[in-house]
PDB file of N, CA and C in Angstrom:
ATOM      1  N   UNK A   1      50.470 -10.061  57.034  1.00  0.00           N
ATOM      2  CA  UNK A   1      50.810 -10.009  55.623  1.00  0.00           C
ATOM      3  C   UNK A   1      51.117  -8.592  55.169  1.00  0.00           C
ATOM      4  N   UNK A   2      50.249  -7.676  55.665  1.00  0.00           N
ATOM      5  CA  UNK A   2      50.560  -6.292  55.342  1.00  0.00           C
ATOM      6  C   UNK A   2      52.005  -6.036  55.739  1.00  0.00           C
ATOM      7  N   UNK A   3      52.671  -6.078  56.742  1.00  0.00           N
ATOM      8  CA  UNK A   3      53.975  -5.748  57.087  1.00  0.00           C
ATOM      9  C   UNK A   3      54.969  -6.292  55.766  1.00  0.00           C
ATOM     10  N   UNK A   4      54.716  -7.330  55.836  1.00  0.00           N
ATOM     11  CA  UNK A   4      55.717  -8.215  54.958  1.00  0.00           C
ATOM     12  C   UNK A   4      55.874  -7.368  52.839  1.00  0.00           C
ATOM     13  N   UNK A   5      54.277  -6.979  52.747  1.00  0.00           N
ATOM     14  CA  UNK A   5      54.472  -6.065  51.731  1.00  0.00           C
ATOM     15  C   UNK A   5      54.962  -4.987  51.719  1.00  0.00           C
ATOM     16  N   UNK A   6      54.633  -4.235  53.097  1.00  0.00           N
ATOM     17  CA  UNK A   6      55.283  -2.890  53.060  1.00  0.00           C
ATOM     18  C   UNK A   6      57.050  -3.190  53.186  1.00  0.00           C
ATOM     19  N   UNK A   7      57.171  -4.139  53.817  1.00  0.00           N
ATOM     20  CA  UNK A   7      58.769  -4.413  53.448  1.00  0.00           C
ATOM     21  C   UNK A   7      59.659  -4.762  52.258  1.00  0.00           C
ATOM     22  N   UNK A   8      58.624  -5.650  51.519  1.00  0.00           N
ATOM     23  CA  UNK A   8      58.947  -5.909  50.354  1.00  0.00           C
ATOM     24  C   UNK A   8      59.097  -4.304  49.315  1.00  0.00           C
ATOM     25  N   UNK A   9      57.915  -3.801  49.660  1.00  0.00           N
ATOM     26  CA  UNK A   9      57.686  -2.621  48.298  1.00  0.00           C
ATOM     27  C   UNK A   9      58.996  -1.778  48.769  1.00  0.00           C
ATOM     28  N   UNK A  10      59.673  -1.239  50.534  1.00  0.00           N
ATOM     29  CA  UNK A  10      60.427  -0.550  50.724  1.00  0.00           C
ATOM     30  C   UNK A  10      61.686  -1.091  50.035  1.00  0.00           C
ATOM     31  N   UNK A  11      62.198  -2.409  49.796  1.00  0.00           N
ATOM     32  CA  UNK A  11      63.213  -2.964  50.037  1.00  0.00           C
ATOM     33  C   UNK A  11      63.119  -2.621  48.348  1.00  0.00           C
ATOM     34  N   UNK A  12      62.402  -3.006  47.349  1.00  0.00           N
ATOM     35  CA  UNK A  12      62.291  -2.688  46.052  1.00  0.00           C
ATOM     36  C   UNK A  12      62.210  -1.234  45.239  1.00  0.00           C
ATOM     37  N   UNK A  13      61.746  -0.346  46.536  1.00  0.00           N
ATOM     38  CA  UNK A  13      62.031   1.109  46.063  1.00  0.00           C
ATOM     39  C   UNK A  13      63.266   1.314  46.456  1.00  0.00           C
ATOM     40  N   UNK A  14      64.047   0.859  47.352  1.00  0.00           N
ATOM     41  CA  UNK A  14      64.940   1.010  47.476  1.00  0.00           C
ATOM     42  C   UNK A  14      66.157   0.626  46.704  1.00  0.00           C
ATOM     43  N   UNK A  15      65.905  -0.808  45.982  1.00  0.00           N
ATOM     44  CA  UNK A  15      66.633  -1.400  45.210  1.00  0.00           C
ATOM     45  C   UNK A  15      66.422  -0.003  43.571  1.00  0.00           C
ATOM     46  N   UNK A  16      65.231   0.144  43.687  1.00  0.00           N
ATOM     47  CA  UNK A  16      65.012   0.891  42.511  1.00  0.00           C
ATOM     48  C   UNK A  16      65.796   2.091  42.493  1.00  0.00           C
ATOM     49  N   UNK A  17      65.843   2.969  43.908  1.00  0.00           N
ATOM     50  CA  UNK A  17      66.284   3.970  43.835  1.00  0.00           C
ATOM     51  C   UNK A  17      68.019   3.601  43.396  1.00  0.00           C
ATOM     52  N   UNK A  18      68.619   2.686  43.787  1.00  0.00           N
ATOM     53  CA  UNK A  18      70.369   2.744  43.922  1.00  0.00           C
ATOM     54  C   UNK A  18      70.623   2.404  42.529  1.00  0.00           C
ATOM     55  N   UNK A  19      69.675   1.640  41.650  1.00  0.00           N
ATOM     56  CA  UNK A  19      69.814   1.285  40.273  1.00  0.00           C
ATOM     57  C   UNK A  19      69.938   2.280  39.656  1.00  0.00           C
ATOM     58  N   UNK A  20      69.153   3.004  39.900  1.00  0.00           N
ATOM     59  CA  UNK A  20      68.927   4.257  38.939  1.00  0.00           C
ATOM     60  C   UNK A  20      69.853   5.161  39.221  1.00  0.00           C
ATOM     61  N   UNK A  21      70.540   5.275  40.955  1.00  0.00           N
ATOM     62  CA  UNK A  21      71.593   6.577  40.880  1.00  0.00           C
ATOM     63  C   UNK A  21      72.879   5.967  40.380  1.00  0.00           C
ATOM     64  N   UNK A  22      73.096   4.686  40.401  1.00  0.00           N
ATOM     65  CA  UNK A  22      73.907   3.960  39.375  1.00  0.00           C
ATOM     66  C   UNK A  22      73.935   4.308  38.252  1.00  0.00           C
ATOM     67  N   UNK A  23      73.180   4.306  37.549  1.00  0.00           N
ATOM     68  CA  UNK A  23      72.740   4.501  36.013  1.00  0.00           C
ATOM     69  C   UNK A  23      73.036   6.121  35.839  1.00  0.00           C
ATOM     70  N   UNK A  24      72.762   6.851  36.850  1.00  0.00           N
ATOM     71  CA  UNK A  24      72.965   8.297  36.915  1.00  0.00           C
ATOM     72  C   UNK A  24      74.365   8.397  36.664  1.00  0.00           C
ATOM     73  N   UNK A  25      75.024   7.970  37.656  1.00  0.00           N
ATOM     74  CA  UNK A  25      76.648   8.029  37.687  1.00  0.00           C
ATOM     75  C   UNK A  25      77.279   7.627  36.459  1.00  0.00           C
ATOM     76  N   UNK A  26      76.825   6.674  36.067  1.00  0.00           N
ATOM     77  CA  UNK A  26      77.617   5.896  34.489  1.00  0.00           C
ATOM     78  C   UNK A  26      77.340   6.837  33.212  1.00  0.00           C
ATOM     79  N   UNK A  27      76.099   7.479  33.396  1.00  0.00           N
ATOM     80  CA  UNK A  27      75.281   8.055  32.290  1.00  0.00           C
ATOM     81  C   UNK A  27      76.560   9.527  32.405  1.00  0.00           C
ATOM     82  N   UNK A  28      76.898  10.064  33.469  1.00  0.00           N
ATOM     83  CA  UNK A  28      77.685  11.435  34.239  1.00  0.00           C
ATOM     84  C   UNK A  28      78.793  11.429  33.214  1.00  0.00           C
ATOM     85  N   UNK A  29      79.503   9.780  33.950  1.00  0.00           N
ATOM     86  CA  UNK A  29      80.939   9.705  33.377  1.00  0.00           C
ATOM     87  C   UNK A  29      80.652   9.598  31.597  1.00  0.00           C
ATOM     88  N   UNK A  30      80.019   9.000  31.149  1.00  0.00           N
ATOM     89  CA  UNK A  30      79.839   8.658  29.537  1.00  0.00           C
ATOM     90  C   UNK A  30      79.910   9.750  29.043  1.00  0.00           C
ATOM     91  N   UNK A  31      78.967  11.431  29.367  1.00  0.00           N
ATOM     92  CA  UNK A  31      78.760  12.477  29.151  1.00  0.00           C
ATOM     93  C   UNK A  31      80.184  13.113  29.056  1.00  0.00           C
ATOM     94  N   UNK A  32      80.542  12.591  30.402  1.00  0.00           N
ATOM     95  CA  UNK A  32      81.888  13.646  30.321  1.00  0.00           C
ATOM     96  C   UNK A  32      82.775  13.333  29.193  1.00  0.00           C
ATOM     97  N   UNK A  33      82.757  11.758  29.255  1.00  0.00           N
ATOM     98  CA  UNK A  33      83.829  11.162  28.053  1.00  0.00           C
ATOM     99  C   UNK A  33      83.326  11.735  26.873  1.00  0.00           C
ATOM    100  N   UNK A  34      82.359  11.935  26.316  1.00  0.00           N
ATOM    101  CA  UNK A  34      81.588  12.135  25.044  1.00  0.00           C
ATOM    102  C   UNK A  34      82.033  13.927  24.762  1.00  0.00           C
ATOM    103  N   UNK A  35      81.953  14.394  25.775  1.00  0.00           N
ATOM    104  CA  UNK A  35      82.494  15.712  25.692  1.00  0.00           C
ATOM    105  C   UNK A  35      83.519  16.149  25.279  1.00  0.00           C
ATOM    106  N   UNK A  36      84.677  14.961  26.338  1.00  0.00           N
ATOM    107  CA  UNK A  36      85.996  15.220  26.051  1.00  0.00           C
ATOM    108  C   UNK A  36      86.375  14.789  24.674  1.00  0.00           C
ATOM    109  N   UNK A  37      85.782  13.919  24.275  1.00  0.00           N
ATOM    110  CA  UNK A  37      86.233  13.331  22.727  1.00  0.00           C
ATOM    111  C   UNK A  37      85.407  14.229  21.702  1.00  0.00           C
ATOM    112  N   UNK A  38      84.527  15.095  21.935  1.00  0.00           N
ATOM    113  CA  UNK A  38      83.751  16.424  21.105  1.00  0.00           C
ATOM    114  C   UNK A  38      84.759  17.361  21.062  1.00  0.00           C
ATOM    115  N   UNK A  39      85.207  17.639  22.102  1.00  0.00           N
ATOM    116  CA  UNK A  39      85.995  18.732  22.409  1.00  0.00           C
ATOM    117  C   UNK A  39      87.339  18.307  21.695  1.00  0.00           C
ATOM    118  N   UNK A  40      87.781  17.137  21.630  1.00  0.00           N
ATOM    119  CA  UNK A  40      89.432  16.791  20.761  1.00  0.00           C
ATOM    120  C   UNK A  40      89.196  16.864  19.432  1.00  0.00           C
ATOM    121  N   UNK A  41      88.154  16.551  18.810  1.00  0.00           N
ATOM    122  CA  UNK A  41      87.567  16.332  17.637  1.00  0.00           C
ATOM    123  C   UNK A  41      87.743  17.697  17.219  1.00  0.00           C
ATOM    124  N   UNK A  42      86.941  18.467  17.808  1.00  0.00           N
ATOM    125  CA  UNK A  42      87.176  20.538  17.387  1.00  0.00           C
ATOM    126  C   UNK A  42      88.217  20.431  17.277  1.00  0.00           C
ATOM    127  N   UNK A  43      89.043  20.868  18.249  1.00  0.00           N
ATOM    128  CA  UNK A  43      90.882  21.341  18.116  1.00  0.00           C
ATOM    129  C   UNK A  43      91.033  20.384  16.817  1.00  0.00           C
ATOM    130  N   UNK A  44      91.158  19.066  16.559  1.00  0.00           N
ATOM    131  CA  UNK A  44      91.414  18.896  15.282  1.00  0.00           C
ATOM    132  C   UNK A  44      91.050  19.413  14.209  1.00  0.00           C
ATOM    133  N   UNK A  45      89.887  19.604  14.056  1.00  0.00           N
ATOM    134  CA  UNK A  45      88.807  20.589  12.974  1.00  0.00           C
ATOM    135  C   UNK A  45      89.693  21.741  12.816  1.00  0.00           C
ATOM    136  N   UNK A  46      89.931  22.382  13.649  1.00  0.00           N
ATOM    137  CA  UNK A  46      90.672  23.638  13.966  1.00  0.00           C
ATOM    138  C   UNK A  46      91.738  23.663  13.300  1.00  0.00           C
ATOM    139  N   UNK A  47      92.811  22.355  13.997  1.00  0.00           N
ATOM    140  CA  UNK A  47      94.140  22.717  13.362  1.00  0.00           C
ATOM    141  C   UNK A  47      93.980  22.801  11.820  1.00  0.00           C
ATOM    142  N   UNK A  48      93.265  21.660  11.785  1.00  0.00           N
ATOM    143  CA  UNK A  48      93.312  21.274   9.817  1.00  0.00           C
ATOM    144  C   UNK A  48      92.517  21.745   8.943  1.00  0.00           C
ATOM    145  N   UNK A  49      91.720  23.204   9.597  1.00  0.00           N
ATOM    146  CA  UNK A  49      91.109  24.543   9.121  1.00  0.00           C
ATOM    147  C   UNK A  49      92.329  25.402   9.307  1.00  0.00           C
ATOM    148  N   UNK A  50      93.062  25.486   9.857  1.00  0.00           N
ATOM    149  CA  UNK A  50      94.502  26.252   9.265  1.00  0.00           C
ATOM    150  C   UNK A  50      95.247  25.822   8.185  1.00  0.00           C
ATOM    151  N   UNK A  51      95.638  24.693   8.235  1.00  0.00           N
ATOM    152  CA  UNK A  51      96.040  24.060   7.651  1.00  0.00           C
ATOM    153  C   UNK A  51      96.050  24.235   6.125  1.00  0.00           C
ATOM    154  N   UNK A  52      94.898  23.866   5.757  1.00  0.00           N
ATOM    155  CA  UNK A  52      93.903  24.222   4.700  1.00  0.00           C
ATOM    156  C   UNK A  52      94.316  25.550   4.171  1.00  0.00           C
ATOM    157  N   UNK A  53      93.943  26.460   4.983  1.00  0.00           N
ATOM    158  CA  UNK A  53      93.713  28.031   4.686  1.00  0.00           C
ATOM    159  C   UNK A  53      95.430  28.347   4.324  1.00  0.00           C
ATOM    160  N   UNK A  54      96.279  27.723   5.086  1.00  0.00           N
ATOM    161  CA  UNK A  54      97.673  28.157   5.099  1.00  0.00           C
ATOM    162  C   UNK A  54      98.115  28.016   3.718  1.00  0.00           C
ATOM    163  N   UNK A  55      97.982  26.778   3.609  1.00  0.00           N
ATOM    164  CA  UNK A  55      98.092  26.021   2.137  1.00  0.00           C
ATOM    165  C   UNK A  55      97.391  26.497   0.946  1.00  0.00           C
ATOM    166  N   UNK A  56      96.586  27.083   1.164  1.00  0.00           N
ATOM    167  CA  UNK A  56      95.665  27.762  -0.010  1.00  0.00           C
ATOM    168  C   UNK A  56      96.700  29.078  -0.265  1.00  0.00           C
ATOM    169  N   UNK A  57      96.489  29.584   0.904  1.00  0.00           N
ATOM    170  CA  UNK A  57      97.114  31.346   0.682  1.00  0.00           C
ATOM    171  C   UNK A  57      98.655  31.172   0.299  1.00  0.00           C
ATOM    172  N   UNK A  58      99.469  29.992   0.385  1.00  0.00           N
ATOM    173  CA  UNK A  58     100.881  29.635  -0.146  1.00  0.00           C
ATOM    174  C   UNK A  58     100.747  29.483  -1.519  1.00  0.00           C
ATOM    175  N   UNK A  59     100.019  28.694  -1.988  1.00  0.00           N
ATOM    176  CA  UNK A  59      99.685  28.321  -3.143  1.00  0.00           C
ATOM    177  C   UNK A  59      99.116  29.583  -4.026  1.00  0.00           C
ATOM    178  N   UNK A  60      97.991  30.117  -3.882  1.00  0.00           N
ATOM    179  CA  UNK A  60      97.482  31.346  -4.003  1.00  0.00           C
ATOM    180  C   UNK A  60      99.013  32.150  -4.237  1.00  0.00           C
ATOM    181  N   UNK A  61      99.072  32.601  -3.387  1.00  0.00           N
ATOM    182  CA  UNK A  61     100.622  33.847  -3.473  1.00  0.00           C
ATOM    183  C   UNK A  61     101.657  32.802  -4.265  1.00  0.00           C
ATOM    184  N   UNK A  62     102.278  31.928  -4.258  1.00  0.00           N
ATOM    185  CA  UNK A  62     103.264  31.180  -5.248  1.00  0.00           C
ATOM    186  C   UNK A  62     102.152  31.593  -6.597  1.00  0.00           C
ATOM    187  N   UNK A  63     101.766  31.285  -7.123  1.00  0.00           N
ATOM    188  CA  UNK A  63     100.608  31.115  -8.022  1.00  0.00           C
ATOM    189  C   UNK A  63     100.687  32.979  -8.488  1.00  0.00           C
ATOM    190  N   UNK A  64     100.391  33.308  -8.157  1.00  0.00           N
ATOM    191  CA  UNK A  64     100.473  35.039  -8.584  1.00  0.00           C
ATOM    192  C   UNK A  64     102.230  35.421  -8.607  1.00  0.00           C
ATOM    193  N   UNK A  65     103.334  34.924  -7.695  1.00  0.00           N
ATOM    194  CA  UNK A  65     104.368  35.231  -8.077  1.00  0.00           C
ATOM    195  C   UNK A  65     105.032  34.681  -9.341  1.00  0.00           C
ATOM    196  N   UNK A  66     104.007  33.771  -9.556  1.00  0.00           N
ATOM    197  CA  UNK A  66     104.927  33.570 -11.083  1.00  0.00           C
ATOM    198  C   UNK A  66     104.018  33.728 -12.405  1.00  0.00           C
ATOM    199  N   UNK A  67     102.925  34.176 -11.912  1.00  0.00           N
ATOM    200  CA  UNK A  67     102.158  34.965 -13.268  1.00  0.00           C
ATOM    201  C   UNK A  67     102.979  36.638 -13.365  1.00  0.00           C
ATOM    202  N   UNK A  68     103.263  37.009 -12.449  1.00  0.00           N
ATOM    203  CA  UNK A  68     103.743  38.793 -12.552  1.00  0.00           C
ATOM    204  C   UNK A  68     105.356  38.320 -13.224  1.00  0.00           C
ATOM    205  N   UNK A  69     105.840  36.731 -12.918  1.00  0.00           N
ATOM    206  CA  UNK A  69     107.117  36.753 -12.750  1.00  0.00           C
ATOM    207  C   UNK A  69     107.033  36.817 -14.222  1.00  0.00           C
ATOM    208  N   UNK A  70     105.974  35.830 -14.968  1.00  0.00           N
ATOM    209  CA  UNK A  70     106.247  35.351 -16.191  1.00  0.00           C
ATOM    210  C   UNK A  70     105.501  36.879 -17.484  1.00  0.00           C
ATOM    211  N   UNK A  71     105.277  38.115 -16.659  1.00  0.00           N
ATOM    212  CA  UNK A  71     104.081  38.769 -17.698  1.00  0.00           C
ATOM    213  C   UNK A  71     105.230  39.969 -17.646  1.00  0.00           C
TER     214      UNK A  71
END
């Protein structure tokens, strides 16, 4: 009977171990994806923090050229 457990418990640590480096691998790729879509998200932030700023300082400077235009 002893044999038959020690086979069983190997065959179940074993099952345990491949589950889990499974789970490792999926958990890897998810990370990476999660990154890459963090990382696209910035550059957008980015562009449309120029954007913003561009549009302000146009507006801003239009905005003063026609107060000096009109004084």
């Amino acid at each position: 009977m002893r044999k038959s457990v020690k086979k069983r418990t190997s065959q179940t640590a074993s099952m345990a171990h491949h589950r889990i480096d499974e789970h490792e691998k999926l958990c890897r790729i998810m990370q990476k994806q999660t990154n890459d879509q963090i990382n696209d998200i910035k550059n957008r932030v980015i562009r449309l923090e120029k954007l913003v700023i561009t549009s302000g300082g146009a507006l801003i400077t239009g905005m003063a050229y026609l107060i000096f235009k009109l004084i």
